[in-house]
Protein backbone atom coordinates (compact mmCIF):
# COMPACT_ATOMS: atom_id res chain seq x y z
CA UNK A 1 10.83 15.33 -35.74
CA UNK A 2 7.90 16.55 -33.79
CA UNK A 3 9.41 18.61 -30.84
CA UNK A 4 8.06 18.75 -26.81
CA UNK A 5 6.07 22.47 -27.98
CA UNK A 6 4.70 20.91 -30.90
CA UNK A 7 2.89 17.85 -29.36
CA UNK A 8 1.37 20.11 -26.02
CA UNK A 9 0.39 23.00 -29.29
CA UNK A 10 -1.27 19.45 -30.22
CA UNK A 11 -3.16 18.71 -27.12
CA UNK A 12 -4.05 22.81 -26.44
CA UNK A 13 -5.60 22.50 -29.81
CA UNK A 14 -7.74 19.86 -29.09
CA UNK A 15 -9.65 22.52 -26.57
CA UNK A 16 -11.38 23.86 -29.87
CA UNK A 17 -13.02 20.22 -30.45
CA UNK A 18 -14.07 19.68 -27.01
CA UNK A 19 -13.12 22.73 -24.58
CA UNK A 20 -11.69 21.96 -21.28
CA UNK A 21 -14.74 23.27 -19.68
CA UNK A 22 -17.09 21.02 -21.76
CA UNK A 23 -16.73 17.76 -20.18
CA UNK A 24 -19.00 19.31 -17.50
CA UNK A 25 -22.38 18.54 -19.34
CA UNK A 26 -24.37 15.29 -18.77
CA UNK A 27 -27.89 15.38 -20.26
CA UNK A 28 -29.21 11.92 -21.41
CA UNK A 29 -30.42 12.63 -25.08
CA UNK A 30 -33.82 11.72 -25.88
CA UNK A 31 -33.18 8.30 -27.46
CA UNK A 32 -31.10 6.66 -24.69
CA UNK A 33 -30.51 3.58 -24.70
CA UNK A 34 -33.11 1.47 -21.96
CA UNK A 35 -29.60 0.30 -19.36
CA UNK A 36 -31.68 -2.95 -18.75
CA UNK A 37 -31.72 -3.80 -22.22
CA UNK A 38 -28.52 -3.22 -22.50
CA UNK A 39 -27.31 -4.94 -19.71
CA UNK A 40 -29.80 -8.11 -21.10
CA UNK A 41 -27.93 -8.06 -24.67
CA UNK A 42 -25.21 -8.08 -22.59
CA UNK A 43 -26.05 -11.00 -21.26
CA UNK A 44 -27.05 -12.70 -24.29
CA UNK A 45 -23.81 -15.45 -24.83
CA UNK A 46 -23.04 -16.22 -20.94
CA UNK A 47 -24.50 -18.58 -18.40
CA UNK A 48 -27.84 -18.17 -18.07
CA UNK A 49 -27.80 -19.67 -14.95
CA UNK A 50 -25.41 -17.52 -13.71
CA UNK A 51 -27.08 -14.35 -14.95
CA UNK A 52 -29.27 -13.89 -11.97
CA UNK A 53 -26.29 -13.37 -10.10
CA UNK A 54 -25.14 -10.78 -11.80
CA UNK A 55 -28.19 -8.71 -11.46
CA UNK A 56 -28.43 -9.66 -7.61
CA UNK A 57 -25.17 -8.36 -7.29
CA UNK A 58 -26.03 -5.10 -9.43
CA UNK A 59 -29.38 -4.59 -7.73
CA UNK A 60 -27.46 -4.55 -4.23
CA UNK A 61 -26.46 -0.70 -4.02
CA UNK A 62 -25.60 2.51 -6.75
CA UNK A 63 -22.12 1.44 -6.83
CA UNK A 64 -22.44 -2.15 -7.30
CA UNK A 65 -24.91 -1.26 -10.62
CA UNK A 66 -22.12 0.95 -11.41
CA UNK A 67 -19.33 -1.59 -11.36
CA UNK A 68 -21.34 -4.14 -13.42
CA UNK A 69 -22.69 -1.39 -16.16
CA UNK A 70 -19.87 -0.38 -17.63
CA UNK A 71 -21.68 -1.12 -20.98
CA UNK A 72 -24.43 1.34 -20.18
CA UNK A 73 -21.54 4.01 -19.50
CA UNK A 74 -19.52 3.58 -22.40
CA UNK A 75 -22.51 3.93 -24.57
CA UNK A 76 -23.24 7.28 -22.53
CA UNK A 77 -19.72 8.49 -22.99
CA UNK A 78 -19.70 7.72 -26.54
CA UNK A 79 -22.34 9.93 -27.48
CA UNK A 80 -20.80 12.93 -26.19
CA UNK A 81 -18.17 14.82 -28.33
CA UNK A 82 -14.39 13.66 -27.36
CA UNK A 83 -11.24 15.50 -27.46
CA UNK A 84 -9.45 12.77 -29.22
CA UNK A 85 -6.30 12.38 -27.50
CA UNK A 86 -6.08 9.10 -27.02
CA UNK A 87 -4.59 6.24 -24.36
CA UNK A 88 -5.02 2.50 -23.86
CA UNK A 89 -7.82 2.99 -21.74
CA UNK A 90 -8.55 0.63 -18.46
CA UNK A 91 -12.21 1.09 -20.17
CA UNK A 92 -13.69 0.54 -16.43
CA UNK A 93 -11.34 2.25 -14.19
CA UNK A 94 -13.99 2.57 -11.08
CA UNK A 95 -12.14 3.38 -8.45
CA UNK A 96 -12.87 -0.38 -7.15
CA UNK A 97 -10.97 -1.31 -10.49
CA UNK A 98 -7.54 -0.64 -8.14
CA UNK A 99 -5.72 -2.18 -5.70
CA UNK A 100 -2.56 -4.21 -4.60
CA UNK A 101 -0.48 -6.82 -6.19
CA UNK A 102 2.97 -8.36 -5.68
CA UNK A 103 5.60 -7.60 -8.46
CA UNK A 104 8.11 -10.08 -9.69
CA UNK A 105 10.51 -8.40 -7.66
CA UNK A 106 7.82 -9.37 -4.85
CA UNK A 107 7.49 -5.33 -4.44
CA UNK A 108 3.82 -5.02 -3.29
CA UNK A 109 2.55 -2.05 -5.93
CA UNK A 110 -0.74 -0.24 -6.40
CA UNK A 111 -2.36 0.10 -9.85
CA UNK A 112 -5.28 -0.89 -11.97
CA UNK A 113 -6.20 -4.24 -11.72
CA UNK A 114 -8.62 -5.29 -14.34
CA UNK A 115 -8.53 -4.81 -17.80
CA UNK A 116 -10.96 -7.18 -19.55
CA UNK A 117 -12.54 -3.90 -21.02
CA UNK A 118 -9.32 -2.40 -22.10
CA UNK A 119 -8.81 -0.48 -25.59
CA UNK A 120 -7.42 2.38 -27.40
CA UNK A 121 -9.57 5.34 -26.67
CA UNK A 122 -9.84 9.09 -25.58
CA UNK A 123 -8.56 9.55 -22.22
CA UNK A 124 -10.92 11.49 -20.94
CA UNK A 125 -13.47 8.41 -20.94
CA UNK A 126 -11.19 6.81 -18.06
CA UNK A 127 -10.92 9.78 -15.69
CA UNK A 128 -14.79 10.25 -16.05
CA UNK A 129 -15.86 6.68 -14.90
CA UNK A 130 -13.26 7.17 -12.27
CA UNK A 131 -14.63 10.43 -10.89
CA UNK A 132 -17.82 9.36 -11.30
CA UNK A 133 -17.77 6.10 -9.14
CA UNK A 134 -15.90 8.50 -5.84
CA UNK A 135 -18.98 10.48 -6.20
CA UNK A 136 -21.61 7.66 -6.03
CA UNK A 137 -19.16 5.95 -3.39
CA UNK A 138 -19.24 8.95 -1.63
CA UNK A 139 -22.83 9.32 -1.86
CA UNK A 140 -23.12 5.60 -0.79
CA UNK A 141 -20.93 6.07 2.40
CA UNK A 142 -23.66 8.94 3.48
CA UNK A 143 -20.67 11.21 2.76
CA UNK A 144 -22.31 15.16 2.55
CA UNK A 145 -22.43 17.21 -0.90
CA UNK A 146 -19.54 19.20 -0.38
CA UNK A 147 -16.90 15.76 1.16
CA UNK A 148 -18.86 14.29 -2.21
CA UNK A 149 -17.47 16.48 -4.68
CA UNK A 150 -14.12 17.13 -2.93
CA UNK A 151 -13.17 13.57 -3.58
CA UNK A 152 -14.42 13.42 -7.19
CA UNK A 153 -12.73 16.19 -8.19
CA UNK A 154 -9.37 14.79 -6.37
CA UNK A 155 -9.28 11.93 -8.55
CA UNK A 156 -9.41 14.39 -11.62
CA UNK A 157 -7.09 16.87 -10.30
CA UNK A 158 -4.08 13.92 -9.25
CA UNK A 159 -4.79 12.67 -12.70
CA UNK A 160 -4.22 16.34 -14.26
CA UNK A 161 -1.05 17.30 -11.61
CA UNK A 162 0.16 13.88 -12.30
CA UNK A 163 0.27 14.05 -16.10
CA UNK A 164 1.90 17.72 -16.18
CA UNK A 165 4.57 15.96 -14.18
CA UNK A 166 5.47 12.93 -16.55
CA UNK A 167 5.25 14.67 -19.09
CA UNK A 168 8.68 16.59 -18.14
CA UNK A 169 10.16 13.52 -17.64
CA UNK A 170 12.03 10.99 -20.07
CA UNK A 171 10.63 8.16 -21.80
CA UNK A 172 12.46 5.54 -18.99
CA UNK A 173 11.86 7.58 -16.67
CA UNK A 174 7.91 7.22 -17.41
CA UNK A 175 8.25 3.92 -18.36
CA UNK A 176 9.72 2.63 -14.43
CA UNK A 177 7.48 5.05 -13.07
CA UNK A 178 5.43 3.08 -10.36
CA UNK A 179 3.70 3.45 -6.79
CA UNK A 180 4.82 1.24 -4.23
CA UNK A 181 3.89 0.72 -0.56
CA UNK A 182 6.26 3.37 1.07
CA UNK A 183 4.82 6.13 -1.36
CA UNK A 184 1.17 4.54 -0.20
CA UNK A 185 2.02 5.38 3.40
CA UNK A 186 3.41 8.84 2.37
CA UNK A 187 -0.10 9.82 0.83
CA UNK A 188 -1.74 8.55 3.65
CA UNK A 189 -1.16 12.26 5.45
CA UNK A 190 -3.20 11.34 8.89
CA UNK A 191 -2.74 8.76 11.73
CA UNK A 192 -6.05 7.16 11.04
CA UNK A 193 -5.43 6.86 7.32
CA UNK A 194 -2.34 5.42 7.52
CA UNK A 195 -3.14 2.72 10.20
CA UNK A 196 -6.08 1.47 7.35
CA UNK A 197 -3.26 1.53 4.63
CA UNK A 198 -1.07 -0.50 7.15
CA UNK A 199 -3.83 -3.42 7.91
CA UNK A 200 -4.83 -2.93 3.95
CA UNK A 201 -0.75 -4.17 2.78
CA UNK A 202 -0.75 -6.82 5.65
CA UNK A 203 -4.06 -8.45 4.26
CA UNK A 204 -2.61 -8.41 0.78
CA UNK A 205 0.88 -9.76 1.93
CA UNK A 206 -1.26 -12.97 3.19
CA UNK A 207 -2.98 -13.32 -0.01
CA UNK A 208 -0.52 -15.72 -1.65
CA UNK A 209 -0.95 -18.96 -3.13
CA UNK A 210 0.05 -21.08 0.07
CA UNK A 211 -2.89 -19.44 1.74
CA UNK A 212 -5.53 -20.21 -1.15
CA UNK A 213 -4.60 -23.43 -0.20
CA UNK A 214 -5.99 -23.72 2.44
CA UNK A 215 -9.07 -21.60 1.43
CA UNK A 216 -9.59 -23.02 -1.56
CA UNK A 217 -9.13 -27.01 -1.84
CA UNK A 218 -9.22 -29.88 0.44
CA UNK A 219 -7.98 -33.27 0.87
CA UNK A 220 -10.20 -36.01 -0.60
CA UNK A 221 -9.35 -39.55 -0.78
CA UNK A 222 -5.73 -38.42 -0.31
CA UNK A 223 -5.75 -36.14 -2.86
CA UNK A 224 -5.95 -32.52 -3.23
CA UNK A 225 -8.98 -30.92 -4.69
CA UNK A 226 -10.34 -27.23 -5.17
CA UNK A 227 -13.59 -27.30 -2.58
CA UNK A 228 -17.35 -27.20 -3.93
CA UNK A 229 -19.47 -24.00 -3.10
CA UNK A 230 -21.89 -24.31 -5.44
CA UNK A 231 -22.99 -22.02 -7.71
CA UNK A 232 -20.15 -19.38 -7.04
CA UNK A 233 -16.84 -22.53 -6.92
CA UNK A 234 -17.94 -26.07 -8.78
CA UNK A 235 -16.14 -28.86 -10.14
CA UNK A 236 -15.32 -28.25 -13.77
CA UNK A 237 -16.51 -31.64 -14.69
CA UNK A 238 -14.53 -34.40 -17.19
CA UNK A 239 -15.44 -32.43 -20.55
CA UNK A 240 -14.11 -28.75 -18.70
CA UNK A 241 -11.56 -30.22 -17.75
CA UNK A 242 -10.03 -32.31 -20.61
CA UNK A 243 -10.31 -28.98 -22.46
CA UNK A 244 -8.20 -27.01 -20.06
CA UNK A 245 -5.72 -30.10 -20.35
CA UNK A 246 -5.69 -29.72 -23.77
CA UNK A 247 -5.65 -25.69 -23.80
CA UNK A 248 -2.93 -25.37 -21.48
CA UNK A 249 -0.18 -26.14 -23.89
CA UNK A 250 -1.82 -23.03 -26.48
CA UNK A 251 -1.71 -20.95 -23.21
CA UNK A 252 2.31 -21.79 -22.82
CA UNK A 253 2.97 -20.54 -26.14
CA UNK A 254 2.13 -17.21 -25.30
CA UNK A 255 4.63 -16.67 -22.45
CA UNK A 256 8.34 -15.82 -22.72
CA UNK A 257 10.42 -18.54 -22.65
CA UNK A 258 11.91 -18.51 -19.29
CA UNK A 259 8.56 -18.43 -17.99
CA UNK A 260 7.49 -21.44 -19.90
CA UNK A 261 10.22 -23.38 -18.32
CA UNK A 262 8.68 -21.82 -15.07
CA UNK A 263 5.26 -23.50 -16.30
CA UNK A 264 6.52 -27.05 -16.89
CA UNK A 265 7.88 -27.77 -13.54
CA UNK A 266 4.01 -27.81 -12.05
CA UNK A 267 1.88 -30.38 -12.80
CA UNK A 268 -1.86 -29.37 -13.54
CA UNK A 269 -3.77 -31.34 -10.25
CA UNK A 270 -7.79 -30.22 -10.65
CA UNK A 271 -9.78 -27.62 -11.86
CA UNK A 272 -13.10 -25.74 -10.76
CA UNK A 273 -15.61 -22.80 -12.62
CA UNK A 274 -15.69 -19.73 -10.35
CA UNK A 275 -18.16 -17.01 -10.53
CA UNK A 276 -16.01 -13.92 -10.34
CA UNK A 277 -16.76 -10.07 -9.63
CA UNK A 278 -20.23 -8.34 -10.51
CA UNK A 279 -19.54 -7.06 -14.66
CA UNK A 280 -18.21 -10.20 -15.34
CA UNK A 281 -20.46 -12.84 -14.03
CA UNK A 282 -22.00 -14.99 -16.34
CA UNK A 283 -18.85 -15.47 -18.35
CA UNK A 284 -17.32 -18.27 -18.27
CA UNK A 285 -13.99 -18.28 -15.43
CA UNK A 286 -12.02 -21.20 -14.17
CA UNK A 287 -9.57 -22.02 -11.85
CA UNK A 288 -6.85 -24.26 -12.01
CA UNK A 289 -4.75 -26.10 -8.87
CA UNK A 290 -0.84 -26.86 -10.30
CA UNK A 291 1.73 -28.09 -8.04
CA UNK A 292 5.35 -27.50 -7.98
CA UNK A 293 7.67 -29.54 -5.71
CA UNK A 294 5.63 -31.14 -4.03
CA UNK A 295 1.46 -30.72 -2.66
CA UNK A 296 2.33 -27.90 -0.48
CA UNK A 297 4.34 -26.09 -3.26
CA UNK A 298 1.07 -24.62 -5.52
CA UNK A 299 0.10 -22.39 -7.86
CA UNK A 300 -3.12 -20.86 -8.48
CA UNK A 301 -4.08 -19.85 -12.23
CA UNK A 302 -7.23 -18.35 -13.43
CA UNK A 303 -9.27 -18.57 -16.70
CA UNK A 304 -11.61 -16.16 -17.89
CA UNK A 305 -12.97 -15.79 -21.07
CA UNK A 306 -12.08 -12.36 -22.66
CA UNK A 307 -14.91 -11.14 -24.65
CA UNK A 308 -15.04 -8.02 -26.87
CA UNK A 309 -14.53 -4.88 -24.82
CA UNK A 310 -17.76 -2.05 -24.59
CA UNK A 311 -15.74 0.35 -25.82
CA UNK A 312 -15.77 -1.45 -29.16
CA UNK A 313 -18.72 -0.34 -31.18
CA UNK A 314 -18.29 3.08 -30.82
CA UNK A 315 -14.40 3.55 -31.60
CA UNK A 316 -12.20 2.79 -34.57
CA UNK A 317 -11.08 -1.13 -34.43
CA UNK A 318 -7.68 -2.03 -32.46
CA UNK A 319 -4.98 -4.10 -33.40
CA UNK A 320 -5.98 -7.31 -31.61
CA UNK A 321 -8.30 -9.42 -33.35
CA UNK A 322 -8.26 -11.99 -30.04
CA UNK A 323 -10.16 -10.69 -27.21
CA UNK A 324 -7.62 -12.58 -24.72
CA UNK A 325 -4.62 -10.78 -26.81
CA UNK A 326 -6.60 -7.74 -26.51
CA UNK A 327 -6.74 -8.02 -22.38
CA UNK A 328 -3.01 -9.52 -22.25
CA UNK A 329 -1.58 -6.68 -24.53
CA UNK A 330 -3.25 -3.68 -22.23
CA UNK A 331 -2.54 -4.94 -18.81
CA UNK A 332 1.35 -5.45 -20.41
CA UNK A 333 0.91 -1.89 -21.11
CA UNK A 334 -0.57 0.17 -18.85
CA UNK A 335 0.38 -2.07 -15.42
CA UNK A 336 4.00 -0.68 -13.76
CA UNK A 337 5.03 -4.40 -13.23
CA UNK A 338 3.27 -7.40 -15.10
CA UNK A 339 2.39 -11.15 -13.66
CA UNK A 340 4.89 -13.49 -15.26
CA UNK A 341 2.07 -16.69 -16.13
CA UNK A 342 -0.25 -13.28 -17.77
CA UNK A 343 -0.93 -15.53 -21.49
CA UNK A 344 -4.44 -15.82 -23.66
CA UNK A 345 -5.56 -18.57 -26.29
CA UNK A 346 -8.40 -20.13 -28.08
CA UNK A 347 -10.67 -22.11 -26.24
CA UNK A 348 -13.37 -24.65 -26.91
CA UNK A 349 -15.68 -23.25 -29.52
CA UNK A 350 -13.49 -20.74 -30.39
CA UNK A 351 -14.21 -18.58 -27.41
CA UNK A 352 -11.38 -16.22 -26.31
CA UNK A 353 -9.22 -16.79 -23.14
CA UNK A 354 -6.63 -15.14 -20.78
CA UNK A 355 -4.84 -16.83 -18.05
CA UNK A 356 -3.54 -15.05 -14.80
CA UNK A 357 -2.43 -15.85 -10.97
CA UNK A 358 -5.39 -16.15 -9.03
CA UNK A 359 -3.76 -14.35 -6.26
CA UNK A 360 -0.05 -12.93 -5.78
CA UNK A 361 -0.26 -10.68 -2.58
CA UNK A 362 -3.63 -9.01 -4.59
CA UNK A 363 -5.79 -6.42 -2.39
CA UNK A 364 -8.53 -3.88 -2.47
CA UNK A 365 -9.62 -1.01 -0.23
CA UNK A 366 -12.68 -1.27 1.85
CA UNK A 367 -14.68 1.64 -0.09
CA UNK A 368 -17.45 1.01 1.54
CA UNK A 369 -16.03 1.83 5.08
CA UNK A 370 -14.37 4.71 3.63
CA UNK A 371 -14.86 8.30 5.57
CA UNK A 372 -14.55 11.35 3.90
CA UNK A 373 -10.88 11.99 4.22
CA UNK A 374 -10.16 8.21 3.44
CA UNK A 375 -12.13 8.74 0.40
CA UNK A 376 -10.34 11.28 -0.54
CA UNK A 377 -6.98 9.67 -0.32
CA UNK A 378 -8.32 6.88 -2.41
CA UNK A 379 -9.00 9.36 -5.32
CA UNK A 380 -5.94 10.53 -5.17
CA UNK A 381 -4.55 7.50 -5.59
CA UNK A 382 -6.77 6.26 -8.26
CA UNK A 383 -6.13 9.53 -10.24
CA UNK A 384 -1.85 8.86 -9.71
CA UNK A 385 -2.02 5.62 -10.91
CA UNK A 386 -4.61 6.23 -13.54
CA UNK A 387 -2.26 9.25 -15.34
CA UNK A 388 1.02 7.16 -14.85
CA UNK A 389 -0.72 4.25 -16.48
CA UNK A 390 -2.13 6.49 -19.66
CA UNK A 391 1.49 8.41 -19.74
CA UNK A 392 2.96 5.08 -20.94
CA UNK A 393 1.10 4.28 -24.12
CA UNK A 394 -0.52 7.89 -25.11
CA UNK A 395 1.02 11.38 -25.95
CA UNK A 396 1.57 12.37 -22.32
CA UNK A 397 2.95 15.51 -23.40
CA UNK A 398 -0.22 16.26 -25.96
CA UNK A 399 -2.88 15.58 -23.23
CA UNK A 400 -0.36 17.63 -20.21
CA UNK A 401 -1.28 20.22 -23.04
CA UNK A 402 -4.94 20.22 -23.32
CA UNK A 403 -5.46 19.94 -19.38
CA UNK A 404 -3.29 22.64 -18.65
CA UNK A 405 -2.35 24.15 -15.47
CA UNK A 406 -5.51 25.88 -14.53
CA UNK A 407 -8.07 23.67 -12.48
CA UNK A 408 -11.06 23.96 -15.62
CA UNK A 409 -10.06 20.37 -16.52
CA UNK A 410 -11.11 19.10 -12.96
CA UNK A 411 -13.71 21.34 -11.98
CA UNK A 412 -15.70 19.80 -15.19
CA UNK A 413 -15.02 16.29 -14.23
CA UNK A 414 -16.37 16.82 -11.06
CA UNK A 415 -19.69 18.64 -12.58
CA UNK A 416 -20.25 15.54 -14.92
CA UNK A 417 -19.41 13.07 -12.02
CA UNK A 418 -22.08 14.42 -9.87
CA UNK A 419 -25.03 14.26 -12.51
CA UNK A 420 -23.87 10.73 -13.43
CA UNK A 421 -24.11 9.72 -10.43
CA UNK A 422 -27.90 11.05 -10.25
CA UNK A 423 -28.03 8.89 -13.60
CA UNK A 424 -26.52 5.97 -11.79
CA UNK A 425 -29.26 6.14 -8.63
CA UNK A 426 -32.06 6.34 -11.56
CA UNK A 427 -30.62 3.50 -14.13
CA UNK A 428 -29.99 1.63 -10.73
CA UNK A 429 -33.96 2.09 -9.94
CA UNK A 430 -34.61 0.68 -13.44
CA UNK A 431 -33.25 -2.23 -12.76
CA UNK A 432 -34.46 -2.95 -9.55
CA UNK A 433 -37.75 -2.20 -11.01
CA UNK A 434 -37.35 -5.17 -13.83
CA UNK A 435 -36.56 -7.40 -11.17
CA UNK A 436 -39.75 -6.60 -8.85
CA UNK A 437 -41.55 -6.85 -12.28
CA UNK A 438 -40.37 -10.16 -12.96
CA UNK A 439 -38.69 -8.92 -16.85
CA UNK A 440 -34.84 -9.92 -15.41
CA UNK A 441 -34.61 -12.78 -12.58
CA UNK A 442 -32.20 -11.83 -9.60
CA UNK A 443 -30.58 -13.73 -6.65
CA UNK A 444 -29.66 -11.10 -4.02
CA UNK A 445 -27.04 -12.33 -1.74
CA UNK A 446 -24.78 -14.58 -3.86
């Protein structure tokens, strides 16, 4: 049996593949990939009327290229040496990537929250996207050099502190490990702080299905219908929604049983496409309106089709073959507390899909009216969650081995996060520069 010395003898020998100090460097090699072109193959099997959206969205600041190029980054990360420890990986944890959601229990939690890139990979590739999106949301926010690379290195340095820590503890212990809303208040160390984290868990305590009700649908020859706001909310039309019909029983398989019984006391009432988020526009998303008791009793699922993660083509295949499996499987695993309809089947033309609440108390922090000490919170945060989510389906104890308990781990990160983020302002350029010259169309504003 391999012993608690032999796996951290594990991870401190990984330091002679990729020393702790190494993850500092971030040179582009000569034969980078062009990010536009990337971002166009991308693009290749969505809606190509919804693709100028995405790269209106993109083109709007450093940190909204960021969020939507998480194919350019992977293919950066993946050409620099890894240590090979290795997680499920969020595969896009930006630090806009967290936020709040309700539990079963109705306990109001912070975690990751999206996970269509997810995939077995080294863990390192996580806490690098992370670090580097506080340092261009730092740089964003007007935030100086020094506040800049205070935060990024925060996020790296909870992640390292975090994992030493779990990795003492016992499997259960690190399996129920989680981060509610008192231990959000407790990191919030200042008045100001705390009084945003207050407002911040009342906003997502509104955000419940009863109040996408109103917001969302609207009564139409005495019937209740999800509103038209064309092109970001549109009827799904009788073919889209005949196959959702006929889906939704596939979709029911995949749940536990209780929660299928759940399922089958709502009745499915309309359904809508939505344009969603700024990666993941141009696939194709949906909305469905199901009612329980009665009209005012509803329940808001989404449907968005899970395509094959970035990560990919450049690591060793996984054990899903289905994308929406894929996406199910890692939020199951590295989410403290699941949502109870979370399911995935085969669509129309055998394209991949997962189903999810639309919203269940679900939040996110205003980053972009983040000060320097509220920034710095927030990557502390992000870097908590980030190692307790890792700790659950990884060698904990390995990777608590190779960081260490010296600050070299964090003090790299940081390096790297700060010339990515130059990368980020320049591959951010390019694309703004394909738009003015007419090679990718954009609509700013949508």
């Amino acid at each position: 049996m391999t012993t608690p010395t032999d796996r951290a003898d594990l991870g401190r020998r990984a330091r002679k593949r990729v020393p702790r100090s190494g993850h500092a460097a971030w040179l582009p090699p000569v034969d980078r990939h062009d990010p536009v072109a990337l971002l166009e193959r991308q693009g290749q099997d969505r809606l190509p009327e919804l693709l100028p959206i995405r790269y209106g969205r993109m083109s709007a600041s450093p940190l909204s290229f960021l969020r939507g190029a998480a194919a350019v980054m992977a293919a950066d990360l993946a050409a620099q040496p890894h240590t090979g420890l290795t997680v499920q990986l969020c595969g896009d944890a930006h630090l806009l990537n967290f936020g709040l959601f309700a539990s079963p229990e109705r306990t109001l939690l912070f975690d990751l929250n999206n996970f269509d890139e997810t995939y077995t990979g080294p863990f390192e590739w996580d806490v690098k996207r992370l670090a580097a999106s506080v340092a261009v949301a730092g740089r964003e926010n007007g935030h100086k050099e020094p506040k800049v690379r205070l935060a990024a290195r925060e996020a790296a340095s909870a992640y390292r502190t975090t994992m030493r820590r779990l990795a003492r503890q016992g499997e259960l212990d690190v399996w129920y490990a989680r981060m509610d809303a008192d231990r959000l208040l407790a990191l919030a160390r200042s008045a100001g702080p705390r009084r945003r984290v207050e407002a911040s868990l009342t906003r997502a305590r509104r955000r419940t299905h009863l109040q996408a009700l109103g917001k969302l649908t609207e009564v139409v020859d005495g019937q209740r219908r999800i509103i038209h706001d064309p092109p970001l909310l549109e009827p799904a039309g009788a073919s889209d929604t005949a196959a959702l019909r006929k889906i939704f029983s596939d979709y029911r398989s995949t749940l536990a049983e209780e929660r299928r019984l759940l399922l089958d006391r709502y009745r499915f009432v309309d359904a809508a496409r939505k344009v969603v988020g700024v990666g993941s526009v141009g696939t194709r998303c949906f909305v469905v309106l199901l009612t329980g008791r009665d009209a005012d009793d509803p329940l808001f699922l989404q449907i968005k089709e899970a395509r094959p993660a970035v990560l990919e083509e450049y690591l060793p295949s996984g054990p899903y073959v289905h994308p929406g499996h894929r996406v199910v499987a890692g939020q199951r695993l590295l989410q403290a507390a699941g949502d109870i309809f979370l399911g995935w089947m085969t669509g129309p033309q055998g394209r991949a899909f997962y189903w999810r609440q639309l919203r269940d108390m679900k939040g996110s922090a205003d980053v972009a009216g983040m000060g320097p000490a509220d920034l710095l919170g927030y990557a502390r945060l992000c870097g908590t969650a980030l190692a307790r989510a890792h700790a659950r389906s990884g060698d904990r104890i390995a990777i608590a081995g190779y960081l260490g308990s010296a600050d070299t781990f964090e003090r790299a990160v940081t390096e790297f996060a700060l010339a990515y983020a130059d990368q980020t302002d320049a591959d951010h350029a390019a694309l703004g520069a394909a738009i003015a010259a007419g090679v990718v169309a954009a609509a700013p504003g949508v």
